[in-house]
PDB file of N, CA and C in Angstrom:
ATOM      1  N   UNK A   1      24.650   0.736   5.318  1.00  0.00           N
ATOM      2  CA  UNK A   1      25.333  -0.082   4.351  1.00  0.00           C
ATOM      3  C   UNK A   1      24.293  -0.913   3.617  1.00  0.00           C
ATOM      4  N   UNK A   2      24.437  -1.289   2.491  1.00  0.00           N
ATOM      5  CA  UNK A   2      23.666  -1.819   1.323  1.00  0.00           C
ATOM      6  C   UNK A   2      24.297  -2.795   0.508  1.00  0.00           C
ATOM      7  N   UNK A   3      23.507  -4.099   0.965  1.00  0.00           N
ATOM      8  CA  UNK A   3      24.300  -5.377   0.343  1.00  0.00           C
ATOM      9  C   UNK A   3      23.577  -5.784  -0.559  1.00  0.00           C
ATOM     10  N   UNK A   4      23.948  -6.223  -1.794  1.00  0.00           N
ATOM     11  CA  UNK A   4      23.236  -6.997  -2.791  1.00  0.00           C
ATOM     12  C   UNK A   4      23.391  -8.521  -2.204  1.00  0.00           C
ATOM     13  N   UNK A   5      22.136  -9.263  -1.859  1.00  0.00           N
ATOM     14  CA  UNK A   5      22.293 -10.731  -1.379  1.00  0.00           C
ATOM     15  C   UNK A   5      21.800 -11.290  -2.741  1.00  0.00           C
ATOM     16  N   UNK A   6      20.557 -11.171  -3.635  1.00  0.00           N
ATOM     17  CA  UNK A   6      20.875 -12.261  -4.421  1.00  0.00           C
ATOM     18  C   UNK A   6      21.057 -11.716  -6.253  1.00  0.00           C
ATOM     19  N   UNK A   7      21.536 -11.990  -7.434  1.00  0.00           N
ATOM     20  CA  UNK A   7      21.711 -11.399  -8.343  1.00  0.00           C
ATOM     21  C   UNK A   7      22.591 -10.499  -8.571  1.00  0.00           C
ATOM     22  N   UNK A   8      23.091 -10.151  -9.725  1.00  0.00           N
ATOM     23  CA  UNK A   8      24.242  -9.212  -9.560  1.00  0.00           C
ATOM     24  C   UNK A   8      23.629  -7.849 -10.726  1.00  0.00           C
ATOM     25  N   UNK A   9      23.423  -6.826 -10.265  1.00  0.00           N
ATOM     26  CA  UNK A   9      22.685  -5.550 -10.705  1.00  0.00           C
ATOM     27  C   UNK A   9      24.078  -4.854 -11.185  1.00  0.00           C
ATOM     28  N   UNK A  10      23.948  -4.418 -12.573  1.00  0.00           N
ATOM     29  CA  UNK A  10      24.443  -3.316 -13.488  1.00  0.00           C
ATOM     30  C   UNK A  10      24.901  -2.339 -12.173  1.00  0.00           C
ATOM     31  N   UNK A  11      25.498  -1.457 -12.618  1.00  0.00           N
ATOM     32  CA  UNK A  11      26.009  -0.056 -11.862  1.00  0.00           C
ATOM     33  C   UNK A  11      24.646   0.606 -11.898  1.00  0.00           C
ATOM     34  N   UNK A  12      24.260   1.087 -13.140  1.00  0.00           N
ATOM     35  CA  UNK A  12      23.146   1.628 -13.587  1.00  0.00           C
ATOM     36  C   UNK A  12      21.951   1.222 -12.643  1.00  0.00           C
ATOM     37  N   UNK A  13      21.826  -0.167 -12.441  1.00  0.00           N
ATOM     38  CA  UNK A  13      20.743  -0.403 -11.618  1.00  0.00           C
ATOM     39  C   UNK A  13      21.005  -0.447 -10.057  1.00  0.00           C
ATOM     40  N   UNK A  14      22.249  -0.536  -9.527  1.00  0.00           N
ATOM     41  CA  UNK A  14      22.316   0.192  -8.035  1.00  0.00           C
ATOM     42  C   UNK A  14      21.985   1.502  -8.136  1.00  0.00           C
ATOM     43  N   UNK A  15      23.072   2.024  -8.964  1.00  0.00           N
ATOM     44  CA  UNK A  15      22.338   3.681  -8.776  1.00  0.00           C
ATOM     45  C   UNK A  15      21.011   4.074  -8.227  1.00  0.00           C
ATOM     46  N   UNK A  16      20.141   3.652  -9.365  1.00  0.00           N
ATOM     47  CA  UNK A  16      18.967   3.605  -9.605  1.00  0.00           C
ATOM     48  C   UNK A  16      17.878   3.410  -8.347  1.00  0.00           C
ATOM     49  N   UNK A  17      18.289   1.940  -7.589  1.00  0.00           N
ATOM     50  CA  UNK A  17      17.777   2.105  -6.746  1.00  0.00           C
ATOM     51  C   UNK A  17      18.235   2.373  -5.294  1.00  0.00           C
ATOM     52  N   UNK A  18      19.779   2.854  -5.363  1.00  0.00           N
ATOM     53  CA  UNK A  18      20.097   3.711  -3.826  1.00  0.00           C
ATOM     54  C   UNK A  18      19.310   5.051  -4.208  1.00  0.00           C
ATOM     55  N   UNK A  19      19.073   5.720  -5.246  1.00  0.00           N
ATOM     56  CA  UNK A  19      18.165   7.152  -5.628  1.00  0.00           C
ATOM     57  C   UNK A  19      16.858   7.289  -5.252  1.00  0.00           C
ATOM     58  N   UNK A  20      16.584   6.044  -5.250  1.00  0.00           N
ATOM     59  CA  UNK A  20      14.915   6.033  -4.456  1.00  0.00           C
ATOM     60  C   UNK A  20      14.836   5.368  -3.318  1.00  0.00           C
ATOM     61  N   UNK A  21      15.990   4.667  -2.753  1.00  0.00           N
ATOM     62  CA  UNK A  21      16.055   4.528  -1.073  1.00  0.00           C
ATOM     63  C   UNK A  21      16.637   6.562  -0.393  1.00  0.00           C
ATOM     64  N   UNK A  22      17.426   7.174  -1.209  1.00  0.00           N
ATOM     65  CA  UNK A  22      17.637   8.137  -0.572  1.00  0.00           C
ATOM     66  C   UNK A  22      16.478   9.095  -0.791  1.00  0.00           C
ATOM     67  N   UNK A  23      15.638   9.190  -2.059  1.00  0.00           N
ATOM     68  CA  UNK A  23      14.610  10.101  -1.877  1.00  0.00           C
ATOM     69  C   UNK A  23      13.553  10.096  -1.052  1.00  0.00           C
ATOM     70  N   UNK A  24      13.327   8.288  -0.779  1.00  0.00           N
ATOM     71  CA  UNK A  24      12.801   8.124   0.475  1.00  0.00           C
ATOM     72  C   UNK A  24      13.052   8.877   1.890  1.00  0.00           C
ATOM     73  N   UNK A  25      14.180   8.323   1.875  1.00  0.00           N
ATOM     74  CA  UNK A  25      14.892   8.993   3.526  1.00  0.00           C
ATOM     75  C   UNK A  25      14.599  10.763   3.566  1.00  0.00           C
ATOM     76  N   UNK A  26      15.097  10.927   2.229  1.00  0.00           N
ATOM     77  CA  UNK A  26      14.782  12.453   2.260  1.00  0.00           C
ATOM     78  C   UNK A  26      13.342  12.973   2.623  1.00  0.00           C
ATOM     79  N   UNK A  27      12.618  12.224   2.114  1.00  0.00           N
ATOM     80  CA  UNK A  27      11.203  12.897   2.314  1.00  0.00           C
ATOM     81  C   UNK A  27      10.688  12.582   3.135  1.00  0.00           C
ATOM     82  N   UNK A  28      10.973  11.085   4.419  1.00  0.00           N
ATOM     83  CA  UNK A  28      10.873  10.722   5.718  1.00  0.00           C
ATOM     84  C   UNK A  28      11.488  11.930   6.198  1.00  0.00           C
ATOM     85  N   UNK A  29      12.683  12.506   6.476  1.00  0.00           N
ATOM     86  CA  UNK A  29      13.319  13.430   7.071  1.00  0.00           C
ATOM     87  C   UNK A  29      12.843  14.557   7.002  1.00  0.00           C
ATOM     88  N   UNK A  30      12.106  15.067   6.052  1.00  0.00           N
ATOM     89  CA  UNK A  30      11.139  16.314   6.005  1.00  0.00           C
ATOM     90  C   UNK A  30       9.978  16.445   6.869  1.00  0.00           C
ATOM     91  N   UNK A  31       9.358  15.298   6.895  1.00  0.00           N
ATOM     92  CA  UNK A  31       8.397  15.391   7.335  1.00  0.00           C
ATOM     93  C   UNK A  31       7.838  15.957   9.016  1.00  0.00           C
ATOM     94  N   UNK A  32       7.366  16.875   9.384  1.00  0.00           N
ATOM     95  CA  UNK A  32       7.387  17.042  10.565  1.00  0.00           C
ATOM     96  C   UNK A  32       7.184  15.892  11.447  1.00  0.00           C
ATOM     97  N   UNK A  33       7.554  15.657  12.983  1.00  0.00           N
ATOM     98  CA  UNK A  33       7.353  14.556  13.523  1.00  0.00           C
ATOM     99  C   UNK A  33       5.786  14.908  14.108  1.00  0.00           C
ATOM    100  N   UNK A  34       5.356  15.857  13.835  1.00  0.00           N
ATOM    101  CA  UNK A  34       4.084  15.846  14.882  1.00  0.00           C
ATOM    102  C   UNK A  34       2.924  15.406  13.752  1.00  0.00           C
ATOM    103  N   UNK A  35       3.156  15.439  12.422  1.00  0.00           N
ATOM    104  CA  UNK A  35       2.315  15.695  11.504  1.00  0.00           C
ATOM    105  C   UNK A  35       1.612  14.459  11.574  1.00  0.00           C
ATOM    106  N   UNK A  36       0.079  13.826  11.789  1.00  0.00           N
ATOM    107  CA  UNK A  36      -0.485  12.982  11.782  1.00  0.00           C
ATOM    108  C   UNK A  36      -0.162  12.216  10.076  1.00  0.00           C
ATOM    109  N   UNK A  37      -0.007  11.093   9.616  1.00  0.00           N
ATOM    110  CA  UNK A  37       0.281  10.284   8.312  1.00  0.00           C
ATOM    111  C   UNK A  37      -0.394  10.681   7.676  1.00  0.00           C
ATOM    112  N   UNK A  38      -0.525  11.102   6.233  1.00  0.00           N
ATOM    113  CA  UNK A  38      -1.596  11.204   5.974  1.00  0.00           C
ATOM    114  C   UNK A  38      -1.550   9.385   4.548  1.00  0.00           C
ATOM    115  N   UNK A  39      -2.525   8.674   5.135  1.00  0.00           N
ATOM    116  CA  UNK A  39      -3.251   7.420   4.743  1.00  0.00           C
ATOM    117  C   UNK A  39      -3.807   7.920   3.710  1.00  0.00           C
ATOM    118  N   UNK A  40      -3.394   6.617   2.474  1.00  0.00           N
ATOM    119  CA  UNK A  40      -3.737   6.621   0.789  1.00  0.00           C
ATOM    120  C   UNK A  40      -5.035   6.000   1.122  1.00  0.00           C
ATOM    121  N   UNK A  41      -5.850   6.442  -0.395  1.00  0.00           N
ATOM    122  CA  UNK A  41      -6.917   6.188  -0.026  1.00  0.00           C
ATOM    123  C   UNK A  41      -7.612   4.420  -0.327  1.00  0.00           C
ATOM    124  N   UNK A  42      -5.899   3.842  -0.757  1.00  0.00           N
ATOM    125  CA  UNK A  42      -6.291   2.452  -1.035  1.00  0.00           C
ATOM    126  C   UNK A  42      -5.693   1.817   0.034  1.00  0.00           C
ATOM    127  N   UNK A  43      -5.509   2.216   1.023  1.00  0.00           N
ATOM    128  CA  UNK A  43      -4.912   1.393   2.237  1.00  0.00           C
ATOM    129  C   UNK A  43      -6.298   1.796   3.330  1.00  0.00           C
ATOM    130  N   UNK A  44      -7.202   2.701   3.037  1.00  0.00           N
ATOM    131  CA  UNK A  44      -8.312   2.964   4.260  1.00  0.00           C
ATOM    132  C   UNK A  44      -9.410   1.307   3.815  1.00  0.00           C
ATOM    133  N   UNK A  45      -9.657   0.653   5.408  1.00  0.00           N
ATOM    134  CA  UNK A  45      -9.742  -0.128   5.001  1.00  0.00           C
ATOM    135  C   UNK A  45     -12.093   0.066   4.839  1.00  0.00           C
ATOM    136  N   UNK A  46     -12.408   1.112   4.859  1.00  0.00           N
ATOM    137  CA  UNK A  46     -13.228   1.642   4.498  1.00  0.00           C
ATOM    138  C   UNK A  46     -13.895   1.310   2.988  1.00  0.00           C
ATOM    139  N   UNK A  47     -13.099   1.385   2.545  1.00  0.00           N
ATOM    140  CA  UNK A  47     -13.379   1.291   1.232  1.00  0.00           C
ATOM    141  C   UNK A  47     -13.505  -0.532   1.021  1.00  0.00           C
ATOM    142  N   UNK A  48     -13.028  -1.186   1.754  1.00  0.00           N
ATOM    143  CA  UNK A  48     -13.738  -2.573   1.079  1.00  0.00           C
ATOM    144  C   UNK A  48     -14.980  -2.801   1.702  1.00  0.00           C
ATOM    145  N   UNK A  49     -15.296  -2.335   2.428  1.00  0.00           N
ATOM    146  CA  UNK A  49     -16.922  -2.445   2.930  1.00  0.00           C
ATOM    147  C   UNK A  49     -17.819  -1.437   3.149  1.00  0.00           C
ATOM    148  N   UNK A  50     -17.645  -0.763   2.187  1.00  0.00           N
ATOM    149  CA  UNK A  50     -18.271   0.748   1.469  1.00  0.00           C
ATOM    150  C   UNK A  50     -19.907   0.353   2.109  1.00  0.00           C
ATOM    151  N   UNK A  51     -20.253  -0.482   1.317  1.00  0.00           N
ATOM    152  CA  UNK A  51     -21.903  -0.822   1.118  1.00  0.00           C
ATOM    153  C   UNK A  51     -22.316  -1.835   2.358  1.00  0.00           C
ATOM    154  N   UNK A  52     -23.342  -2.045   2.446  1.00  0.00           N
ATOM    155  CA  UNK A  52     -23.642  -3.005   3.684  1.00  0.00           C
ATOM    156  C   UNK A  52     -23.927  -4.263   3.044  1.00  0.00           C
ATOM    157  N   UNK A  53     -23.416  -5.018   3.752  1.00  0.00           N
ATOM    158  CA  UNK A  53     -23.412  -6.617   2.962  1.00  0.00           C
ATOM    159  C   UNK A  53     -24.921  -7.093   3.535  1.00  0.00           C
ATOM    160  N   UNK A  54     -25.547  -8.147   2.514  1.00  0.00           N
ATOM    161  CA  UNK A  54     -26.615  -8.604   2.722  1.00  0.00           C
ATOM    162  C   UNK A  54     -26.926  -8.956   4.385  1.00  0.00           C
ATOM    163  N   UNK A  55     -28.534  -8.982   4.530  1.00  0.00           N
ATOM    164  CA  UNK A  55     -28.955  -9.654   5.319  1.00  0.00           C
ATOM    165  C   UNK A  55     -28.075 -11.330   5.456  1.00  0.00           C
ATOM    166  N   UNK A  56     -28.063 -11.832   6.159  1.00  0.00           N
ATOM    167  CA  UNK A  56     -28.118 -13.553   6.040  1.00  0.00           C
ATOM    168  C   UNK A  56     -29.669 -13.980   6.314  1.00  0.00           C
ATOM    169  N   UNK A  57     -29.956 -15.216   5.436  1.00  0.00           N
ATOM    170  CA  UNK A  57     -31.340 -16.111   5.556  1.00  0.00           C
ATOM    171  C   UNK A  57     -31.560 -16.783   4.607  1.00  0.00           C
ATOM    172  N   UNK A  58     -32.291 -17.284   3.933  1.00  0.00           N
ATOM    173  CA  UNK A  58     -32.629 -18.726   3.307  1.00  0.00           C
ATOM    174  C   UNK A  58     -32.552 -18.310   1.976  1.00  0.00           C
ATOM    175  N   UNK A  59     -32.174 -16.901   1.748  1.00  0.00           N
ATOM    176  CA  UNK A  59     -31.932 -16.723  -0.035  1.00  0.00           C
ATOM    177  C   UNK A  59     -30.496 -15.930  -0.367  1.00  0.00           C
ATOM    178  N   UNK A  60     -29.463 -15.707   0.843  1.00  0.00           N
ATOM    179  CA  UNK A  60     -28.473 -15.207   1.251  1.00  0.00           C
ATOM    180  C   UNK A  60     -27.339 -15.757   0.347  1.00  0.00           C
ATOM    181  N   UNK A  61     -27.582 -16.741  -0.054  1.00  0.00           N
ATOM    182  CA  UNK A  61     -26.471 -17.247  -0.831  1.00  0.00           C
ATOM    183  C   UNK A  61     -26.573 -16.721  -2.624  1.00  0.00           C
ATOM    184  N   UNK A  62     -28.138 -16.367  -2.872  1.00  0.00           N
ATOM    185  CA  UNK A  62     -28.030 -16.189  -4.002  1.00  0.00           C
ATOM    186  C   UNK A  62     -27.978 -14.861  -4.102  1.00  0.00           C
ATOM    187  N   UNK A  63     -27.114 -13.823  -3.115  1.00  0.00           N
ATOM    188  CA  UNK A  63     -26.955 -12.603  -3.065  1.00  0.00           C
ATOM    189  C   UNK A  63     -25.113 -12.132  -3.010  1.00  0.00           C
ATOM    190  N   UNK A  64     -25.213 -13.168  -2.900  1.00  0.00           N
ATOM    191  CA  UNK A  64     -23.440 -13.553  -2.616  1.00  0.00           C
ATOM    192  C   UNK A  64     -22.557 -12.596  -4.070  1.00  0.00           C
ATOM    193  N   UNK A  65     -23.363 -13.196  -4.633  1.00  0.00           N
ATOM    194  CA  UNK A  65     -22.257 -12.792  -6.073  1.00  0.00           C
ATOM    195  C   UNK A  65     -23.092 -11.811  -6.675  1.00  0.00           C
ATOM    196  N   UNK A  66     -24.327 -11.634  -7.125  1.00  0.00           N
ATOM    197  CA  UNK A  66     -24.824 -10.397  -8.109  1.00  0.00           C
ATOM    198  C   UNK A  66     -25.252  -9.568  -7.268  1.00  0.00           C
ATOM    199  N   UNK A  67     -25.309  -8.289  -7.781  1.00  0.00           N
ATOM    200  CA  UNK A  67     -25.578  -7.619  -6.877  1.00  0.00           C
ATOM    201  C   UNK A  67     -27.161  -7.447  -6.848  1.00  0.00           C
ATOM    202  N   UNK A  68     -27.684  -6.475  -6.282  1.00  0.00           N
ATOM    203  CA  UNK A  68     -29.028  -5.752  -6.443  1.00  0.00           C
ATOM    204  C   UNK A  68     -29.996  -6.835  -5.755  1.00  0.00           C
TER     205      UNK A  68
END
């Protein structure tokens, strides 16, 4: 069951979005259960510390922001 708690949405816009809560479910329901996730590549948390961050020492701060 699906309650609207705040605002009152057009017909058009329930539709709209019970169609992409069910395409959801649908494509959860496809999915094999054994199948490992497969992880976007902006949620690997890899990618924010790609490069190796500076040394620390007595000029460490002026490495902070520019690079090279």
């Amino acid at each position: 069951m699906i309650k609207v708690v705040r605002g009152n949405p057009t017909p058009e816009e329930l539709a709209a979005a019970l169609a992409v809560v069910q395409a959801r479910a649908a494509a959860v329901a496809n999915q094999p259960s054994g199948a490992p996730a497969v992880l976007d590549a902006w949620a690997d948390p890899a990618r924010v510390a790609r490069d190796r961050l500076p040394a620390p020492g007595p000029t460490s701060w002026g490495r902070t922001y520019w690079p090279g």
